[in-house]
C-alpha atoms as a PDB file:
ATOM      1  CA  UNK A   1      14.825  93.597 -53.179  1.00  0.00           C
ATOM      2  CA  UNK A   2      17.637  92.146 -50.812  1.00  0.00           C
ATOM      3  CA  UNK A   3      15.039  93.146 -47.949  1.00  0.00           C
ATOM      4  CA  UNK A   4      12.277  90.822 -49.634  1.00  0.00           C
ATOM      5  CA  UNK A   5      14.835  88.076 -49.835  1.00  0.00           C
ATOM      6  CA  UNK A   6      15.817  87.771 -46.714  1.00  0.00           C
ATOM      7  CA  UNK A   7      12.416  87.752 -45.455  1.00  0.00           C
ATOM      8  CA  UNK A   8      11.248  85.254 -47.817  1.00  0.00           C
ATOM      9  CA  UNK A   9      14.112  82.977 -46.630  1.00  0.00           C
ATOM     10  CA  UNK A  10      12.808  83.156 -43.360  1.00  0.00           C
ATOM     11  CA  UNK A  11       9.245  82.306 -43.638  1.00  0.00           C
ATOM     12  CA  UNK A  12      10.660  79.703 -45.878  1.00  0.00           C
ATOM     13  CA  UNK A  13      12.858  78.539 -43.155  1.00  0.00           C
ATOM     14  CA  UNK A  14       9.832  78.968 -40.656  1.00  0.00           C
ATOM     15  CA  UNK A  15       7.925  76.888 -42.760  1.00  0.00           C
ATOM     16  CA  UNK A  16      10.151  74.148 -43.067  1.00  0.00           C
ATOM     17  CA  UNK A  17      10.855  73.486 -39.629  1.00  0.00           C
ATOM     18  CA  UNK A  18       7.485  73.638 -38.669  1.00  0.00           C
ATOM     19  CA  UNK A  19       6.992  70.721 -41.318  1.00  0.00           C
ATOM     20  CA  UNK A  20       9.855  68.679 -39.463  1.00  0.00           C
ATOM     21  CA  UNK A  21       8.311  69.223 -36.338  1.00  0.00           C
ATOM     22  CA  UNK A  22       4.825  68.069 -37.607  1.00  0.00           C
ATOM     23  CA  UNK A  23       6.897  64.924 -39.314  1.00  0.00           C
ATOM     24  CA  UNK A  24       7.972  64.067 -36.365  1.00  0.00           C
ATOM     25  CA  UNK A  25       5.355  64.459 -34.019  1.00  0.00           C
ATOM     26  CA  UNK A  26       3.895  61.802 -36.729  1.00  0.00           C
ATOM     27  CA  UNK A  27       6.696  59.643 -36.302  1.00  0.00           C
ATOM     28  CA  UNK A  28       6.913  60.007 -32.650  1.00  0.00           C
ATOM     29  CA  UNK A  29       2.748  58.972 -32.857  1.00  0.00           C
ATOM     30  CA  UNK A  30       3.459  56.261 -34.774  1.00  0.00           C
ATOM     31  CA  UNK A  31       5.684  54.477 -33.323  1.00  0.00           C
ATOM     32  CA  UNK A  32       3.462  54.820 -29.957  1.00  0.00           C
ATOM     33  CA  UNK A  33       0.679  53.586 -31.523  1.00  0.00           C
ATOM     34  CA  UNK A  34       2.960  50.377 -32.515  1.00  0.00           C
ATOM     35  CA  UNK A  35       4.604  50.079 -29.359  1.00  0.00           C
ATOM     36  CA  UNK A  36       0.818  50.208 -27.855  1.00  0.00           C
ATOM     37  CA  UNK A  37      -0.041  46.994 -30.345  1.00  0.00           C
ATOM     38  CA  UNK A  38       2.973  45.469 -29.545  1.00  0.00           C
ATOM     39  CA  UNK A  39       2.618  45.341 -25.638  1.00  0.00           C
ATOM     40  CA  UNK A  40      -1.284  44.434 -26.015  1.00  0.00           C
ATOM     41  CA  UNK A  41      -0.284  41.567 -28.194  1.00  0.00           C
ATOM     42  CA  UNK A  42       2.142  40.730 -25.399  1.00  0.00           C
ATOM     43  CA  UNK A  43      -0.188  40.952 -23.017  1.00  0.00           C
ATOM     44  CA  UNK A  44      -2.485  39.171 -25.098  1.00  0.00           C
ATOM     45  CA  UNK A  45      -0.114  36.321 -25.325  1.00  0.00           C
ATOM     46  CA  UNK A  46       0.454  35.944 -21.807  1.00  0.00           C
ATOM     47  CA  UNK A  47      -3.219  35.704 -20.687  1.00  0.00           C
ATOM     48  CA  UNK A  48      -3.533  33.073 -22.965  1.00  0.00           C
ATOM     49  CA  UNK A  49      -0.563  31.167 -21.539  1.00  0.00           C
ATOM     50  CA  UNK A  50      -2.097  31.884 -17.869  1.00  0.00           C
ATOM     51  CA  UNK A  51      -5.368  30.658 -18.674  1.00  0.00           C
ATOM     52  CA  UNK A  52      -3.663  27.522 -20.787  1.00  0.00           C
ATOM     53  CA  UNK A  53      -1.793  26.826 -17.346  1.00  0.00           C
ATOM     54  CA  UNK A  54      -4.964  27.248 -15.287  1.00  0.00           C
ATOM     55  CA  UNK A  55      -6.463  24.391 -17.600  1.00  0.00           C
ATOM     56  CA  UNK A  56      -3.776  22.255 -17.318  1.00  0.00           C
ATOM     57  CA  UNK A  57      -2.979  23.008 -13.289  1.00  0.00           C
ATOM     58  CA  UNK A  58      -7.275  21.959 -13.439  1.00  0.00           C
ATOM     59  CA  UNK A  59      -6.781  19.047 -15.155  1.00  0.00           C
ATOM     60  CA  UNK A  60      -4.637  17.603 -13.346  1.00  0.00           C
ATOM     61  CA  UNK A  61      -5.939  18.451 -10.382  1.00  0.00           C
ATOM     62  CA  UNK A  62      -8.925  16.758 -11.629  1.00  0.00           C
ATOM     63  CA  UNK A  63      -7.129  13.632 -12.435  1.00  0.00           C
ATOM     64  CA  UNK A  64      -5.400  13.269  -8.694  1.00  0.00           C
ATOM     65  CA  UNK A  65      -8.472  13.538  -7.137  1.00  0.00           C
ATOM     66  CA  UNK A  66      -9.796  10.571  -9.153  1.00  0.00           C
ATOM     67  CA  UNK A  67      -6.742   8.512  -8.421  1.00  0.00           C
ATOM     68  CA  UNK A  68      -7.026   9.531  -4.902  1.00  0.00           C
ATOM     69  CA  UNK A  69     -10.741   8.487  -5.269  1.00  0.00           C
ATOM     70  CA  UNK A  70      -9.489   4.954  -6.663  1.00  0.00           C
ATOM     71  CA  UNK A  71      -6.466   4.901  -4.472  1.00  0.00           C
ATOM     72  CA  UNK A  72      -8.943   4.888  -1.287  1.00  0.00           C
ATOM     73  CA  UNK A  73     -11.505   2.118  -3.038  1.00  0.00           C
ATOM     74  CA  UNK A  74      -8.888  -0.193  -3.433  1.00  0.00           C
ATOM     75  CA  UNK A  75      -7.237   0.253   0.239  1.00  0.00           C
ATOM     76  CA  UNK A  76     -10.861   0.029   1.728  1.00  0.00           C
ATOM     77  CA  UNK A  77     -11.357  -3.272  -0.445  1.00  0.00           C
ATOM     78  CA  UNK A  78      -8.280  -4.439   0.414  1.00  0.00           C
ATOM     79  CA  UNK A  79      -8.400  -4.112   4.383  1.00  0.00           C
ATOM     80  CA  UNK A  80     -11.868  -5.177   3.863  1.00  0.00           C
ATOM     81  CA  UNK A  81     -10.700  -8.268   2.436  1.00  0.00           C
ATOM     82  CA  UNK A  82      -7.830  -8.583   5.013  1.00  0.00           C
ATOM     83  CA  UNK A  83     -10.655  -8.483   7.335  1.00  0.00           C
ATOM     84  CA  UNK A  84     -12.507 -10.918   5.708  1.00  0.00           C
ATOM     85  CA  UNK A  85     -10.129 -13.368   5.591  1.00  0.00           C
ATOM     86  CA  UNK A  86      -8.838 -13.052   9.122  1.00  0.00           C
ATOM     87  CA  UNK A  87     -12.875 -13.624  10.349  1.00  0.00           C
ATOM     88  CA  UNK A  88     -12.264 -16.642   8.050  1.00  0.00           C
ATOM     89  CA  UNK A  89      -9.130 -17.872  10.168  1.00  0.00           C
ATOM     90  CA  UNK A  90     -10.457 -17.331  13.273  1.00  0.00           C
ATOM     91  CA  UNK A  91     -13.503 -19.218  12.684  1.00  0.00           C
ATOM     92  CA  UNK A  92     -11.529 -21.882  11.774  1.00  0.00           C
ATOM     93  CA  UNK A  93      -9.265 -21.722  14.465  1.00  0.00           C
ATOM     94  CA  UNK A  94     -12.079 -21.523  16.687  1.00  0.00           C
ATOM     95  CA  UNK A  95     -13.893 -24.651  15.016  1.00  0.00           C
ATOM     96  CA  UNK A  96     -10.216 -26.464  15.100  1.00  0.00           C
ATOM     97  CA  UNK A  97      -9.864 -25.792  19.156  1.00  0.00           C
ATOM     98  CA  UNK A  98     -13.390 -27.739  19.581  1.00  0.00           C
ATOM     99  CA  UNK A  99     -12.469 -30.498  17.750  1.00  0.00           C
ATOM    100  CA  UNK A 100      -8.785 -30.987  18.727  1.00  0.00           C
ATOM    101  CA  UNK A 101      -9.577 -32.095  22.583  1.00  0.00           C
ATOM    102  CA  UNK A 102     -12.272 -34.813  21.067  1.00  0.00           C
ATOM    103  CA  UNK A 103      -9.310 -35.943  18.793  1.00  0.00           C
ATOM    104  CA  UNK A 104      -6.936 -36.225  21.526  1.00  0.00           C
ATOM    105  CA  UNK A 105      -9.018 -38.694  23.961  1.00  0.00           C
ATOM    106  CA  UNK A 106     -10.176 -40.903  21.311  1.00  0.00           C
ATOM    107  CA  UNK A 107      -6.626 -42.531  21.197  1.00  0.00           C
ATOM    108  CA  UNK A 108      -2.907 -42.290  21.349  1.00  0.00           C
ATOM    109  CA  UNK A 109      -0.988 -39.149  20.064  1.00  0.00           C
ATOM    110  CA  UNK A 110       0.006 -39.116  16.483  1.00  0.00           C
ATOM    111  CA  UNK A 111       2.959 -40.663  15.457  1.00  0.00           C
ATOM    112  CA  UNK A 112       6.251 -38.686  15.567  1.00  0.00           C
ATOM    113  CA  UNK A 113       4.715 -36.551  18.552  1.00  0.00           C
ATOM    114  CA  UNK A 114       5.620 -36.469  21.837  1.00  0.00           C
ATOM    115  CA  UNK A 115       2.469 -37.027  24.176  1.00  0.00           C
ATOM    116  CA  UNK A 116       1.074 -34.210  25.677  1.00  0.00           C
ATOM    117  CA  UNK A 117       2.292 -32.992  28.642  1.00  0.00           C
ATOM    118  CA  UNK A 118      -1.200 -32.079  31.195  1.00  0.00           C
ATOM    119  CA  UNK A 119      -0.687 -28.221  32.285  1.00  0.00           C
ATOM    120  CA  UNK A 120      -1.630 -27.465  35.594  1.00  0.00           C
ATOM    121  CA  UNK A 121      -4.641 -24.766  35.123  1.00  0.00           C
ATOM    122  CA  UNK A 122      -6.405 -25.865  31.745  1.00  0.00           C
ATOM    123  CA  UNK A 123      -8.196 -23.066  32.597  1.00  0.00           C
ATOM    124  CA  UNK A 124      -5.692 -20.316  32.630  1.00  0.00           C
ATOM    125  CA  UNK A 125      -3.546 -21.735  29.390  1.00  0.00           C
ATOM    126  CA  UNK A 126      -7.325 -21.228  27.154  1.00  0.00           C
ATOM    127  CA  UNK A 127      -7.430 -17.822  28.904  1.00  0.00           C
ATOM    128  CA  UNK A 128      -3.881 -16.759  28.258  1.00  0.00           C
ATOM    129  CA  UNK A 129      -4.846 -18.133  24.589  1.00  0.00           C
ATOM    130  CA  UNK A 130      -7.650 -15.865  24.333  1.00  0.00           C
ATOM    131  CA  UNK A 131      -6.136 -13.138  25.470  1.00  0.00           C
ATOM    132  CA  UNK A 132      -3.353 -13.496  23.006  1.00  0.00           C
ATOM    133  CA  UNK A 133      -6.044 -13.736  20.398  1.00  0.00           C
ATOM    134  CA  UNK A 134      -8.471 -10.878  21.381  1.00  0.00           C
ATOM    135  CA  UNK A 135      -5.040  -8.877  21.070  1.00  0.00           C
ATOM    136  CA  UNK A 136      -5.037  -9.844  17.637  1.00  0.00           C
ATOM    137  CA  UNK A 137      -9.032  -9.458  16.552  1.00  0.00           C
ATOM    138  CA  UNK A 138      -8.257  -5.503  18.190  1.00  0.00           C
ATOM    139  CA  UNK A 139      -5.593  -4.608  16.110  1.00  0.00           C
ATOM    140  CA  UNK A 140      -2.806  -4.738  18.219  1.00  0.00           C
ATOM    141  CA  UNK A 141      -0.478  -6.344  16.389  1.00  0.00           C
ATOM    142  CA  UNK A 142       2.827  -5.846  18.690  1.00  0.00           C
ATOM    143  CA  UNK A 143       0.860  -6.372  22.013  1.00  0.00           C
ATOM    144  CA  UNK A 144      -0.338  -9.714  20.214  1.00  0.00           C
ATOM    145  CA  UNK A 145       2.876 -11.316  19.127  1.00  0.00           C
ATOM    146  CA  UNK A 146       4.217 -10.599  22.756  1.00  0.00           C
ATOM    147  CA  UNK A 147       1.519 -12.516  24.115  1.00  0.00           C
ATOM    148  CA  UNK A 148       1.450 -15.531  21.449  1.00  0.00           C
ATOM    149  CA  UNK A 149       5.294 -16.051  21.714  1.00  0.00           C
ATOM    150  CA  UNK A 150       4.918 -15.874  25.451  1.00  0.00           C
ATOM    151  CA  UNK A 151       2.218 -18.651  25.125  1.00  0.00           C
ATOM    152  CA  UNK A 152       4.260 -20.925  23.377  1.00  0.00           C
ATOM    153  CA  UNK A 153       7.015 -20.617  25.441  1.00  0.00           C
ATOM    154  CA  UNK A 154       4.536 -21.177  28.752  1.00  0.00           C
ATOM    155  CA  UNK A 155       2.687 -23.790  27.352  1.00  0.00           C
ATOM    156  CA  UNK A 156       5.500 -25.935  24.101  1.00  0.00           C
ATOM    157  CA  UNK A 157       3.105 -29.106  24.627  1.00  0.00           C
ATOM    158  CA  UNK A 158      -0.457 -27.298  24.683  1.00  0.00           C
ATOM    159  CA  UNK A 159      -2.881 -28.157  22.211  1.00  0.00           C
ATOM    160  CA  UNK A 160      -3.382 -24.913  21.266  1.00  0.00           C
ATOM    161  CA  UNK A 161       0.906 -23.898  20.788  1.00  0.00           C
ATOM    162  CA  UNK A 162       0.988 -24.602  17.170  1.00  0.00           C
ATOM    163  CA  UNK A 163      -1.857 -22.673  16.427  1.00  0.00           C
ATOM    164  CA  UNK A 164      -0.386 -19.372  19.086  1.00  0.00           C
ATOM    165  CA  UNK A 165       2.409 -20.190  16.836  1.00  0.00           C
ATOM    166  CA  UNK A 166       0.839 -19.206  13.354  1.00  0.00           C
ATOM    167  CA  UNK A 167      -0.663 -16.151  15.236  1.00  0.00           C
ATOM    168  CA  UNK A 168       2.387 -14.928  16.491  1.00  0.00           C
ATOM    169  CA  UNK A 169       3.874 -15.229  12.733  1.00  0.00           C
ATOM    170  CA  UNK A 170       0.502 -13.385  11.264  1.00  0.00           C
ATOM    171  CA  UNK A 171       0.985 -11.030  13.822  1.00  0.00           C
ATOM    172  CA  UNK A 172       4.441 -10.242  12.748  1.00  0.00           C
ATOM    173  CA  UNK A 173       3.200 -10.155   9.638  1.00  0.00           C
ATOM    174  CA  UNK A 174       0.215  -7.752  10.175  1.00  0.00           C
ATOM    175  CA  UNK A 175       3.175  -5.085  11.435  1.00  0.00           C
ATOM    176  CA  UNK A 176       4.862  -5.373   7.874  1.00  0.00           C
ATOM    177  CA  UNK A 177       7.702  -7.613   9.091  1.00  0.00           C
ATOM    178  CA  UNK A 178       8.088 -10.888   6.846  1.00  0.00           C
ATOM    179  CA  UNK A 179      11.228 -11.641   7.937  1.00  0.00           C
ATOM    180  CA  UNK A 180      10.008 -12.182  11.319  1.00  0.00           C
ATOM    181  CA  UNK A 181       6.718 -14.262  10.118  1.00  0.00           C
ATOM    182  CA  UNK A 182       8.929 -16.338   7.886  1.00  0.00           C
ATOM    183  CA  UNK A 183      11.033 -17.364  11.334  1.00  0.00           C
ATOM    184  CA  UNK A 184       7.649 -18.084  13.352  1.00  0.00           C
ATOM    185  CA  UNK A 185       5.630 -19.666  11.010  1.00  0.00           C
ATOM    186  CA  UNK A 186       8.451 -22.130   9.584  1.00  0.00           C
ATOM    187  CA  UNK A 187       9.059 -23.150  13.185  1.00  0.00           C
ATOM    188  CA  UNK A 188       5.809 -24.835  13.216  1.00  0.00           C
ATOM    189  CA  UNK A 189       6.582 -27.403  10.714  1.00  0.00           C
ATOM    190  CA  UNK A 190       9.365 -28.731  12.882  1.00  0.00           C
ATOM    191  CA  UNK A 191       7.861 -28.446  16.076  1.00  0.00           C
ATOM    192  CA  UNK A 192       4.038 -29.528  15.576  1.00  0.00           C
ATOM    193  CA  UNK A 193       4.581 -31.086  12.000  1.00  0.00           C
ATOM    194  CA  UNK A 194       0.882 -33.416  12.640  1.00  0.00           C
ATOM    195  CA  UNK A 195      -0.919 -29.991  13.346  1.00  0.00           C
ATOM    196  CA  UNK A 196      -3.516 -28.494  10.913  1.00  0.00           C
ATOM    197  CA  UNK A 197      -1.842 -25.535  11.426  1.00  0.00           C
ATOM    198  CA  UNK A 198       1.324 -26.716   8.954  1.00  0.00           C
ATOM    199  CA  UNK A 199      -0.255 -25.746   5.425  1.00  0.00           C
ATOM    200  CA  UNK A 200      -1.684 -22.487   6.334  1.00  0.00           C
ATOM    201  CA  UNK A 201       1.875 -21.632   7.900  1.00  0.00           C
ATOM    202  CA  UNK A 202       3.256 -22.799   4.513  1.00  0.00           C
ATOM    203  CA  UNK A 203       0.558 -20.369   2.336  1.00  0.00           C
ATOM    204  CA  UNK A 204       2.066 -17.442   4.980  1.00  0.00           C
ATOM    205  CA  UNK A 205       5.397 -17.735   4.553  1.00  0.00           C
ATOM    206  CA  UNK A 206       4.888 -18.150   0.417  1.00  0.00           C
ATOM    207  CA  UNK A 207       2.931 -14.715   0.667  1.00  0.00           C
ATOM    208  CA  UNK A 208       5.957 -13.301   2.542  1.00  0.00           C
ATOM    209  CA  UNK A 209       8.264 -14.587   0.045  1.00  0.00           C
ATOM    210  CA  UNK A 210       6.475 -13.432  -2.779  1.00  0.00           C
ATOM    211  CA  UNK A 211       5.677  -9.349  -0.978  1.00  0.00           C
ATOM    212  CA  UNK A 212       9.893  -9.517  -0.541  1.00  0.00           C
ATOM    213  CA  UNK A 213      10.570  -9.790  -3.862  1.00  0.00           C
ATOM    214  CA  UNK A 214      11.378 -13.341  -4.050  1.00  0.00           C
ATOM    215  CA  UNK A 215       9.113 -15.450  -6.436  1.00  0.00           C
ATOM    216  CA  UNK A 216      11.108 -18.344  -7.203  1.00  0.00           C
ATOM    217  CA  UNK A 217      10.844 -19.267  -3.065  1.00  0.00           C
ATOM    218  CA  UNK A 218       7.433 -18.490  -3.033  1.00  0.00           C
ATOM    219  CA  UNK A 219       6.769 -20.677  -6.099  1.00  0.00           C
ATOM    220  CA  UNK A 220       9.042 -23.706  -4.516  1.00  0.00           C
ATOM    221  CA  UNK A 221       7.192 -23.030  -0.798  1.00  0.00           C
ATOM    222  CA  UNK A 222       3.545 -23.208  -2.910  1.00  0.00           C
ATOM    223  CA  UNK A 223       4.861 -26.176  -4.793  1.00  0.00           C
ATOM    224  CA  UNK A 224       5.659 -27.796  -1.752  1.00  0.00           C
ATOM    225  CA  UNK A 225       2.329 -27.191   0.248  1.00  0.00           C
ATOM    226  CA  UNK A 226       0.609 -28.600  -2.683  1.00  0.00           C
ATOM    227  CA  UNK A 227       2.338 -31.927  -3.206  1.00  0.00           C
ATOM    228  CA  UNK A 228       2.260 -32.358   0.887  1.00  0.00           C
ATOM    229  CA  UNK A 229      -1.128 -31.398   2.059  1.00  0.00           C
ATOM    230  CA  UNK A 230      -3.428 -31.723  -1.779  1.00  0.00           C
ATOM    231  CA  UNK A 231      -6.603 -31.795   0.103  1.00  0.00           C
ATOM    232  CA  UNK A 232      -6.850 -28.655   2.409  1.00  0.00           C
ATOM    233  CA  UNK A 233      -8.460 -25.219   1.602  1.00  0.00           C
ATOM    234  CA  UNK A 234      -4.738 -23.660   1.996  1.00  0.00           C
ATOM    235  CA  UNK A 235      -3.699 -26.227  -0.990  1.00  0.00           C
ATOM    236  CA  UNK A 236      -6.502 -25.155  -3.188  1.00  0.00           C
ATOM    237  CA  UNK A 237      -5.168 -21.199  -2.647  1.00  0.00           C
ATOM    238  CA  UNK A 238      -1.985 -22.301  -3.642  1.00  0.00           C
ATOM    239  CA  UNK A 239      -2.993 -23.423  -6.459  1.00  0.00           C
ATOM    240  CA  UNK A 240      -5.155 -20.138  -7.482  1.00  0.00           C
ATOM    241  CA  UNK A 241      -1.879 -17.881  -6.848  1.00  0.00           C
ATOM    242  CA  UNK A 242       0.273 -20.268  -9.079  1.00  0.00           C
ATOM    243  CA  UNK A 243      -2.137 -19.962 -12.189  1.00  0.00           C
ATOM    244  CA  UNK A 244      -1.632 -16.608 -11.799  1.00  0.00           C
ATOM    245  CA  UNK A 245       1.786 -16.413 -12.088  1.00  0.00           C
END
């Protein structure tokens, strides 16, 4: 009997590990099987924050390109209406120049202004002018203000200084430096104050004020063109800008 026993008790023992070896080959499946759903959720999860990134990295890429888009329409309307309005000035200028000598021999000077002085080479001043001013219609701003503030200094009782004057100040102006307008073009109400040039150097140095962060003295300068000079086109922009504010 104790033979029989004993080998019972070891096919029982037999049997029982082979039971906790097949439990835990179970287990051991198991907890693959959830580690596998686990790191596909994971996974899951982070494709769906990379593609939720892509959108948004789209998106906005989307949306710079459309400011860009408006960003380059409004600086092409702008310089197109910088453009427009410098054609303006020089057409006026130009239709000023032709009238100015027809003014000046129908009588005396106007009052509070010395008389002319005659330059030597008529000739060469209107050439130096037009130099100055071709400078100017090219885009070169720097070479331009050179020339114009070596005009005036050539030529102080020309008929054409005041108006080299307010071109040297634009052209100070066109290279982004309103400190140096604001100097030229006030100069002109002192030096030429009968010249048609006075209200338009006014409506400059106002825009200066205003682009330097300085309202109030644009508002007083505006103010000021408008009470003095109602009548001219530069009084009637004043006005425009002031209803704005």
């Amino acid at each position: 009997m104790r033979p029989l026993r004993i080998a019972l008790l070891i096919a029982t023992l037999g049997t029982t590990q082979a039971q906790a070896a097949l439990f835990d080959d179970d287990e051991a499946r198991r907890q693959i099987a959830d580690l596998k759903i686990k790191t596909e959720a994971r996974f899951d999860q982070q494709a769906k924050a990379q593609l939720d990134l892509a959108s948004q990295i789209q998106r906005q890429a989307e949306e710079i390109a459309r400011l860009q888009g408006q960003i380059e329409t409004l600086s092409y309307e702008l310089e197109t209406t910088k453009k427009r309005q410098q054609d303006f000035y020089l057409d006026l200028d130009s239709r000023l120049r032709k009238l100015e000598p027809q003014a000046a021999a129908a009588g005396d000077p106007p009052t509070g202004e010395a008389p002319r002085t005659v330059t030597a080479d008529p000739a060469r001043e209107s050439q130096d002018y037009e130099a100055a001013l071709n400078q100017f219609k090219a885009g070169k701003y720097k070479e331009a203000a050179v020339a114009f503030a070596a005009f005036v200094q050539k030529y102080p009782d020309s008929a054409l200084a005041a108006n080299a004057q307010y071109w040297l100040g634009n052209a100070w102006y066109a290279q982004r430096n309103c400190a140096k307008s604001i100097e030229a073009q006030s100069q002109i109400a002192s030096k030429w104050p009968n010249s048609p040039k006075v209200p338009d150097s006014l409506l400059a140095i106002a825009t200066c004020q205003q682009e330097m962060g300085n309202p109030n003295a644009a508002k007083r300068t505006l103010d000021t063109l408008i009470a003095r000079y109602p009548d001219v086109p530069a009084s009637a922009t004043a006005k425009e800008r002031l209803k704005k504010k």
